[in-house]
C-alpha atoms as a PDB file:
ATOM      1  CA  UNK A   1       0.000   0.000   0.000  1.00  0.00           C
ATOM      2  CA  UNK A   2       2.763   2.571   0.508  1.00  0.00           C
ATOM      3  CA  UNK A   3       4.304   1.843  -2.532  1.00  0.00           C
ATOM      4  CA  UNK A   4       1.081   2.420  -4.421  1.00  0.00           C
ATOM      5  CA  UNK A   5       0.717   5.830  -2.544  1.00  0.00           C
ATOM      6  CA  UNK A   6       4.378   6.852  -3.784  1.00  0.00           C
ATOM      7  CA  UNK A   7       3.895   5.777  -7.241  1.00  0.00           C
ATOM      8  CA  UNK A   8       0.498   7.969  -7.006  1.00  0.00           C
ATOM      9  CA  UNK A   9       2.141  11.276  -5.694  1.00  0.00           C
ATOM     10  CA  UNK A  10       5.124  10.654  -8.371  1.00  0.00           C
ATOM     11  CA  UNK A  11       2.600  10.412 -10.988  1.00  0.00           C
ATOM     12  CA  UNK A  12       0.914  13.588 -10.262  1.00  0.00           C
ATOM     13  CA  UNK A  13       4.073  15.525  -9.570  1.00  0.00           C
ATOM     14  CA  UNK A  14       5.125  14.328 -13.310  1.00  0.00           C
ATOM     15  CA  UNK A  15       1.820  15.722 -14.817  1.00  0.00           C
ATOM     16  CA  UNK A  16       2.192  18.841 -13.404  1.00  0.00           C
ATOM     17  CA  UNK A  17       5.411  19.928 -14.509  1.00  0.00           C
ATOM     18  CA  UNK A  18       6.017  22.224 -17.307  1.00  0.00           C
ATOM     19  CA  UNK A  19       7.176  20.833 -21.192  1.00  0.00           C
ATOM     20  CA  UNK A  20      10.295  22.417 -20.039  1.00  0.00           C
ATOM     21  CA  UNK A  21      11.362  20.350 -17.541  1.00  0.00           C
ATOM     22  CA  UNK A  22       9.837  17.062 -19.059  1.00  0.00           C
ATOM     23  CA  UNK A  23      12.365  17.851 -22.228  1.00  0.00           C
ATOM     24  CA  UNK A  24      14.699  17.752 -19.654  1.00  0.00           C
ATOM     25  CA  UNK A  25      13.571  14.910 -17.904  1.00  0.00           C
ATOM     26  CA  UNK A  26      13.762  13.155 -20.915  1.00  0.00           C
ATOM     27  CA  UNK A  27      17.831  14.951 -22.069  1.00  0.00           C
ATOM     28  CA  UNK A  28      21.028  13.888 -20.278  1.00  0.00           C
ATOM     29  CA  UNK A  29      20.602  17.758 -19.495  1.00  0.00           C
ATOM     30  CA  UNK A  30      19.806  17.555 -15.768  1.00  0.00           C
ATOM     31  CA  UNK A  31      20.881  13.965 -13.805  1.00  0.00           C
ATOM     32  CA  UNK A  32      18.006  11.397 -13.312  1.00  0.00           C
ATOM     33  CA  UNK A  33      19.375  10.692  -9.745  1.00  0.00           C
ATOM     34  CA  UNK A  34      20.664  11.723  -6.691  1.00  0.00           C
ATOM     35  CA  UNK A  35      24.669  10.362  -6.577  1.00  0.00           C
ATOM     36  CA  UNK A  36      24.475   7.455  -3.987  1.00  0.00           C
ATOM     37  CA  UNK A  37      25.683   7.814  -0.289  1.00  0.00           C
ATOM     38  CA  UNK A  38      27.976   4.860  -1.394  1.00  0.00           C
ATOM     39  CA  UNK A  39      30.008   6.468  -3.695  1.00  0.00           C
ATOM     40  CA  UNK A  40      30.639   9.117  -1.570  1.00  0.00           C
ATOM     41  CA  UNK A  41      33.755   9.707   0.188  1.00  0.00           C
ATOM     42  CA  UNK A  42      33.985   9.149   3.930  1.00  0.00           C
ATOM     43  CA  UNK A  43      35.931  10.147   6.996  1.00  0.00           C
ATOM     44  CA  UNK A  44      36.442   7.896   9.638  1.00  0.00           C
ATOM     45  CA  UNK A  45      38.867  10.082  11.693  1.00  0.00           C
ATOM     46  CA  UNK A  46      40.287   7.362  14.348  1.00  0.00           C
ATOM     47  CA  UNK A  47      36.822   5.350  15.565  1.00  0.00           C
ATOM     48  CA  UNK A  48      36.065   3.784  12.230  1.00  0.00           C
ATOM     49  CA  UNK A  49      37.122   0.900  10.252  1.00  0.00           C
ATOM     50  CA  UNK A  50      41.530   0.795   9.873  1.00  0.00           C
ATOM     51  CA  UNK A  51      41.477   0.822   5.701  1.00  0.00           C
ATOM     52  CA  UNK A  52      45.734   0.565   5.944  1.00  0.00           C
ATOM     53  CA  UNK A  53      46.420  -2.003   7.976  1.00  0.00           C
ATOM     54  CA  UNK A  54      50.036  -2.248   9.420  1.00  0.00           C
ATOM     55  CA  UNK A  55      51.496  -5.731   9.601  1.00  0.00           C
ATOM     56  CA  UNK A  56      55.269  -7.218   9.348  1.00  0.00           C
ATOM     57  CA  UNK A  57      56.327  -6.795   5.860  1.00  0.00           C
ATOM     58  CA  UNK A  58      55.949 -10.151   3.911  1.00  0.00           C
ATOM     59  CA  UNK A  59      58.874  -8.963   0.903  1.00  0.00           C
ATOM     60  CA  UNK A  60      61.140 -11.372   2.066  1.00  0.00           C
ATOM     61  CA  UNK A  61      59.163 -14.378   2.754  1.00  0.00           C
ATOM     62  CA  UNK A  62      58.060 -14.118  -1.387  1.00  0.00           C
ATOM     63  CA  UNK A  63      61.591 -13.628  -2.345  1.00  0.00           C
ATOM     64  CA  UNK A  64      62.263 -16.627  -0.309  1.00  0.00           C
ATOM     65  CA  UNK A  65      59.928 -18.890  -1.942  1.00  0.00           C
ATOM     66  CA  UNK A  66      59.977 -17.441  -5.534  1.00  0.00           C
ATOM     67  CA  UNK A  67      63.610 -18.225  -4.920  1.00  0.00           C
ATOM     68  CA  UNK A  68      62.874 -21.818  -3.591  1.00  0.00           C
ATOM     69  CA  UNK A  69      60.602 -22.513  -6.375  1.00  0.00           C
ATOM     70  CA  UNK A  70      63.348 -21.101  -8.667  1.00  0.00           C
ATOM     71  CA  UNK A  71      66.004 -23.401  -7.614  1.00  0.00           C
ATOM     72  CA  UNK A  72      63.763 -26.423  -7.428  1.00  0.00           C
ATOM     73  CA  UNK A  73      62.800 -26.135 -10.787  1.00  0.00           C
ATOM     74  CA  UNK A  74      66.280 -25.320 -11.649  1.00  0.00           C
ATOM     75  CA  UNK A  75      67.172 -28.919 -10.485  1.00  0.00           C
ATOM     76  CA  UNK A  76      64.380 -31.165 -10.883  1.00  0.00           C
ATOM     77  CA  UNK A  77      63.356 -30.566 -14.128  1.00  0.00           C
ATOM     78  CA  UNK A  78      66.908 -31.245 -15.622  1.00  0.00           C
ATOM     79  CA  UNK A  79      67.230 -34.527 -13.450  1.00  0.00           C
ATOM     80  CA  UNK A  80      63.238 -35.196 -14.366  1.00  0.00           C
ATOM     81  CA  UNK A  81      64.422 -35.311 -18.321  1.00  0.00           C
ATOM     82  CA  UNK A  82      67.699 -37.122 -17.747  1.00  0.00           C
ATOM     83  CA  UNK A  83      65.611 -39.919 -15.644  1.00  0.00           C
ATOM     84  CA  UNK A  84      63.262 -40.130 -18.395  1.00  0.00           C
ATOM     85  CA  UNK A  85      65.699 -40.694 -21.152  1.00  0.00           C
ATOM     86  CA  UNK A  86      68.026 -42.950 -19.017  1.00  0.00           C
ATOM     87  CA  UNK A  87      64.440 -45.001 -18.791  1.00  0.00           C
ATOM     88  CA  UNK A  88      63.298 -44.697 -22.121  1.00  0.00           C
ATOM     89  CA  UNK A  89      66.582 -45.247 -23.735  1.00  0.00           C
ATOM     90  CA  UNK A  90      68.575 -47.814 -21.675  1.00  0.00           C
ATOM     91  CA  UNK A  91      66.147 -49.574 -18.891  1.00  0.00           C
ATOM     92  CA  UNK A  92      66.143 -51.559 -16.369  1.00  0.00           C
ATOM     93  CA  UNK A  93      68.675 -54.826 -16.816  1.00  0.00           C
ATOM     94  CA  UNK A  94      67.986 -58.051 -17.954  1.00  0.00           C
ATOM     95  CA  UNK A  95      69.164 -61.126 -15.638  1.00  0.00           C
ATOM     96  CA  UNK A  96      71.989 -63.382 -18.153  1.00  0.00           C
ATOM     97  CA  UNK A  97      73.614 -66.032 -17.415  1.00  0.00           C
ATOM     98  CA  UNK A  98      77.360 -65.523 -15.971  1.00  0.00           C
ATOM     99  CA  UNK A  99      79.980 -66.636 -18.342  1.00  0.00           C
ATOM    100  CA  UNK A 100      82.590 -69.400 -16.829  1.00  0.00           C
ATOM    101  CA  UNK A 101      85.329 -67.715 -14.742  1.00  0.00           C
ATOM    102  CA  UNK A 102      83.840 -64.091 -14.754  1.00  0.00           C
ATOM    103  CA  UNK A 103      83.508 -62.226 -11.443  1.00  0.00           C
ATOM    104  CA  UNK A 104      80.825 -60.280 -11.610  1.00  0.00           C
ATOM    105  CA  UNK A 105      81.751 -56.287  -9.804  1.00  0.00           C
ATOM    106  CA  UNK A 106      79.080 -55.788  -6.683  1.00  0.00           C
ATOM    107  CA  UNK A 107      77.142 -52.668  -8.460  1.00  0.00           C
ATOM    108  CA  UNK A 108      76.581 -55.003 -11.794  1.00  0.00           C
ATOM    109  CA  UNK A 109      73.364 -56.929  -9.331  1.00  0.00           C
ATOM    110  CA  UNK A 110      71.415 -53.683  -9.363  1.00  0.00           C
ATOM    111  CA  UNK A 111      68.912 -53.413 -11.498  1.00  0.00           C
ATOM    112  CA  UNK A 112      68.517 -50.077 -12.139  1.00  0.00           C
ATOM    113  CA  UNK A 113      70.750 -47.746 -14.189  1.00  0.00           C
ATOM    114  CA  UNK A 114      71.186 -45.213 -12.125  1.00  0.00           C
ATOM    115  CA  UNK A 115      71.019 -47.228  -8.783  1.00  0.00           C
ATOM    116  CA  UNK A 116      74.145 -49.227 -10.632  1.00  0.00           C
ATOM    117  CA  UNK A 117      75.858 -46.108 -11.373  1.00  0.00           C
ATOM    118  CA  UNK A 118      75.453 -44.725  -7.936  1.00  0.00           C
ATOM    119  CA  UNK A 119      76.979 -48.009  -6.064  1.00  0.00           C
ATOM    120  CA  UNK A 120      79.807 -47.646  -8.975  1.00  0.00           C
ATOM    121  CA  UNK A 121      80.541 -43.836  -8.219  1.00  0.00           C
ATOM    122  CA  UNK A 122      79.686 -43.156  -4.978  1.00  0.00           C
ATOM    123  CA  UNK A 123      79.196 -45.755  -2.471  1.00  0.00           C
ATOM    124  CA  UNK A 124      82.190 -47.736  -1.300  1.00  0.00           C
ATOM    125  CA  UNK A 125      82.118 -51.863  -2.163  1.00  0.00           C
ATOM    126  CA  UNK A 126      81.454 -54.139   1.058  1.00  0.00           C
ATOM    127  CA  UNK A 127      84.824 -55.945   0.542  1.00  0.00           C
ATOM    128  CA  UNK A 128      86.658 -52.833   0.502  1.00  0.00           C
ATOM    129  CA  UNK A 129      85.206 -51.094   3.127  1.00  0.00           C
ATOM    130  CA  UNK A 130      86.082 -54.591   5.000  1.00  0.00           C
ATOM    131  CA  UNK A 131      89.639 -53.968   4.145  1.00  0.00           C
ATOM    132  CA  UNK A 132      90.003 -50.668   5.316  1.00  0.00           C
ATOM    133  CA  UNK A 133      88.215 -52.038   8.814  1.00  0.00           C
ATOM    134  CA  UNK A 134      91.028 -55.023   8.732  1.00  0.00           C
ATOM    135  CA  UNK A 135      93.748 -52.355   8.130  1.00  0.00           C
ATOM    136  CA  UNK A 136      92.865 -50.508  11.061  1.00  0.00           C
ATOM    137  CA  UNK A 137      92.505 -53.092  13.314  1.00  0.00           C
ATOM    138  CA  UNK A 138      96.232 -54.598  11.913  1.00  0.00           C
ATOM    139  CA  UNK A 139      97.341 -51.079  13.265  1.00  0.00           C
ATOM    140  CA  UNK A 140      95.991 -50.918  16.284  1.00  0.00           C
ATOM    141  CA  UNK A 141      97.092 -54.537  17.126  1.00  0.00           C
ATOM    142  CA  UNK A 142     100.668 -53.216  16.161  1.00  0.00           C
ATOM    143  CA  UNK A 143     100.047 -50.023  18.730  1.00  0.00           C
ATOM    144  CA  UNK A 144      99.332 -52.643  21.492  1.00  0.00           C
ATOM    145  CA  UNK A 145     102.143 -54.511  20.500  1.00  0.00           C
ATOM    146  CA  UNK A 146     105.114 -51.777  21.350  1.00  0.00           C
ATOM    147  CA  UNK A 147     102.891 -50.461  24.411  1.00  0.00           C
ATOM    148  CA  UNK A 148     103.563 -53.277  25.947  1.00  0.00           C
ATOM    149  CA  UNK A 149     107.264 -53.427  24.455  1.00  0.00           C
ATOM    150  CA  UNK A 150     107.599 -49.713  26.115  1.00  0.00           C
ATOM    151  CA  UNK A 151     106.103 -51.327  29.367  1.00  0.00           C
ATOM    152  CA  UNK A 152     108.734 -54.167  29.650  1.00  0.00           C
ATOM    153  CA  UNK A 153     111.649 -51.756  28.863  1.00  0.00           C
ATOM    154  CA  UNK A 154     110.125 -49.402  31.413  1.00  0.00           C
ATOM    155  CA  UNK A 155     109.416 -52.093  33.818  1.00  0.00           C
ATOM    156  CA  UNK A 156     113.445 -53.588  33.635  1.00  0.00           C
ATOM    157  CA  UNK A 157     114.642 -50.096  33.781  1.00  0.00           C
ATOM    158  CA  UNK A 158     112.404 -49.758  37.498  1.00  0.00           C
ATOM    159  CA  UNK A 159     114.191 -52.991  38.648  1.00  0.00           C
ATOM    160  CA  UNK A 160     117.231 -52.353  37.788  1.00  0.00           C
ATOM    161  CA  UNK A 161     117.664 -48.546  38.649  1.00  0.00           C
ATOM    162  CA  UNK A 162     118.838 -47.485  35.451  1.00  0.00           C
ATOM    163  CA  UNK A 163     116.785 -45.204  32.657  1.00  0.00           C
ATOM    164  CA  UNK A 164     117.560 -44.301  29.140  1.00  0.00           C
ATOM    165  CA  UNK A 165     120.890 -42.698  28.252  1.00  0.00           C
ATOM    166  CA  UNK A 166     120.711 -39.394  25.269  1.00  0.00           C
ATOM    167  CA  UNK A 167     123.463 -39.093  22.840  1.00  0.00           C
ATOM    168  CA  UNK A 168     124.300 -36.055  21.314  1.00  0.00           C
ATOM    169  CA  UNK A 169     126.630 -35.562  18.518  1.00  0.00           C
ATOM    170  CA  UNK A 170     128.960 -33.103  18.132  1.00  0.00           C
ATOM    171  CA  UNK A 171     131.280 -31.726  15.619  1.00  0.00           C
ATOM    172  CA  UNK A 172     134.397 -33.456  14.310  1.00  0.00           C
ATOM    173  CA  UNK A 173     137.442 -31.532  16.107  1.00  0.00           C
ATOM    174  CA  UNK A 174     139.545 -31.200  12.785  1.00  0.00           C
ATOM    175  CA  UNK A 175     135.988 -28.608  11.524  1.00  0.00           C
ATOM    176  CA  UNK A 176     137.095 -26.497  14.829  1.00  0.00           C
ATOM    177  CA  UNK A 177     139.029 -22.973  14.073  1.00  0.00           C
ATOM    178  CA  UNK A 178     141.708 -22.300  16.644  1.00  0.00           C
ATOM    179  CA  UNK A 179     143.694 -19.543  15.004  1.00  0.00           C
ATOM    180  CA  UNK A 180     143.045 -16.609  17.008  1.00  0.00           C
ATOM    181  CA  UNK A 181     140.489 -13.983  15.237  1.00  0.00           C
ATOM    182  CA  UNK A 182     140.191  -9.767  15.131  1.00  0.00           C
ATOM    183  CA  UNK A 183     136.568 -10.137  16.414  1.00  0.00           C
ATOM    184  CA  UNK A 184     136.285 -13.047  19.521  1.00  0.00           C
ATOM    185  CA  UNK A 185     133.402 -15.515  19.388  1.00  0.00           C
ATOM    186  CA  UNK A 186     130.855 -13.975  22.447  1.00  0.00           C
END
């Protein structure tokens, strides 16, 4: 019902105005419509809504990553296309039969190319790795050994009240100058 009543009262406003202002009605000349309280500017002084909020500055958390990202694809996409043409082009192995008095090397029971080119080139074989274990243990066992050599000797030279006698060399007599000099030796 109150909408009627407007659209009554706006309907006799309309037929009373003069040709004038209907031309104008009708022309871009005057504006149809109040601007809206929306597009109008605002001031909130200090009690209304923060429009700039102040926070920690983010800049170096997005060079980080666009960084990271960088770098990541700088590596994996490289070792993504060499993986796929080490699998495309020379695949996985094929069990043979071992000819008579070969030896097969440890990385050859991989079956893998890469796998068998990583125990090749970077991890060290079992039996060698035993080796160097052996070697140290040989030279420790040799350590022990003259410990307990330098315990006898030290244990005869308590018992018998004598200890270990220094030689020093010195100069053969004939390399001595005895002719008397302008400038004494101090």
């Amino acid at each position: 019902m109150a909408g009627m009543s407007l659209l009554r009262s706006a309907v006799a406003m309309a037929s009373r105005l003069q040709p004038f202002q209907r031309w104008a009605l009708r022309s871009n000349v005057l504006p149809k419509k109040n601007p809206s309280a929306a597009l109008a500017p605002v001031r909130y002084s200090s009690g209304g809504k923060r429009v700039f909020v102040i926070g920690p500055s983010v800049h170096h958390e997005n060079k980080f990553k666009s960084y990271f990202k960088f770098y990541v694809l700088l590596g994996a996409v490289p070792a993504g296309i060499v993986i796929l043409l080490i699998n495309i082009f020379i695949g996985p192995a094929e069990l043979a039969e071992i000819p008579e008095g070969y030896v097969p090397e440890f990385w050859e029971y991989y079956q893998h190319p890469i796998s068998r080119w990583i125990a090749r080139n970077v991890f060290i074989p079992v039996d060698e790795s035993y080796e160097k274990a052996m070697a140290v243990i040989h030279q420790e066992e040799e350590k022990r050994h003259l410990r307990l050599y330098e315990d006898i000797a030290r244990s005869s030279m308590r018992l018998r009240g004598d200890g270990p006698w220094y030689h020093f060399p010195t100069l053969d007599k004939n390399l001595i100058d005895n002719e008397p000099k302008s400038t004494p030796d101090l």
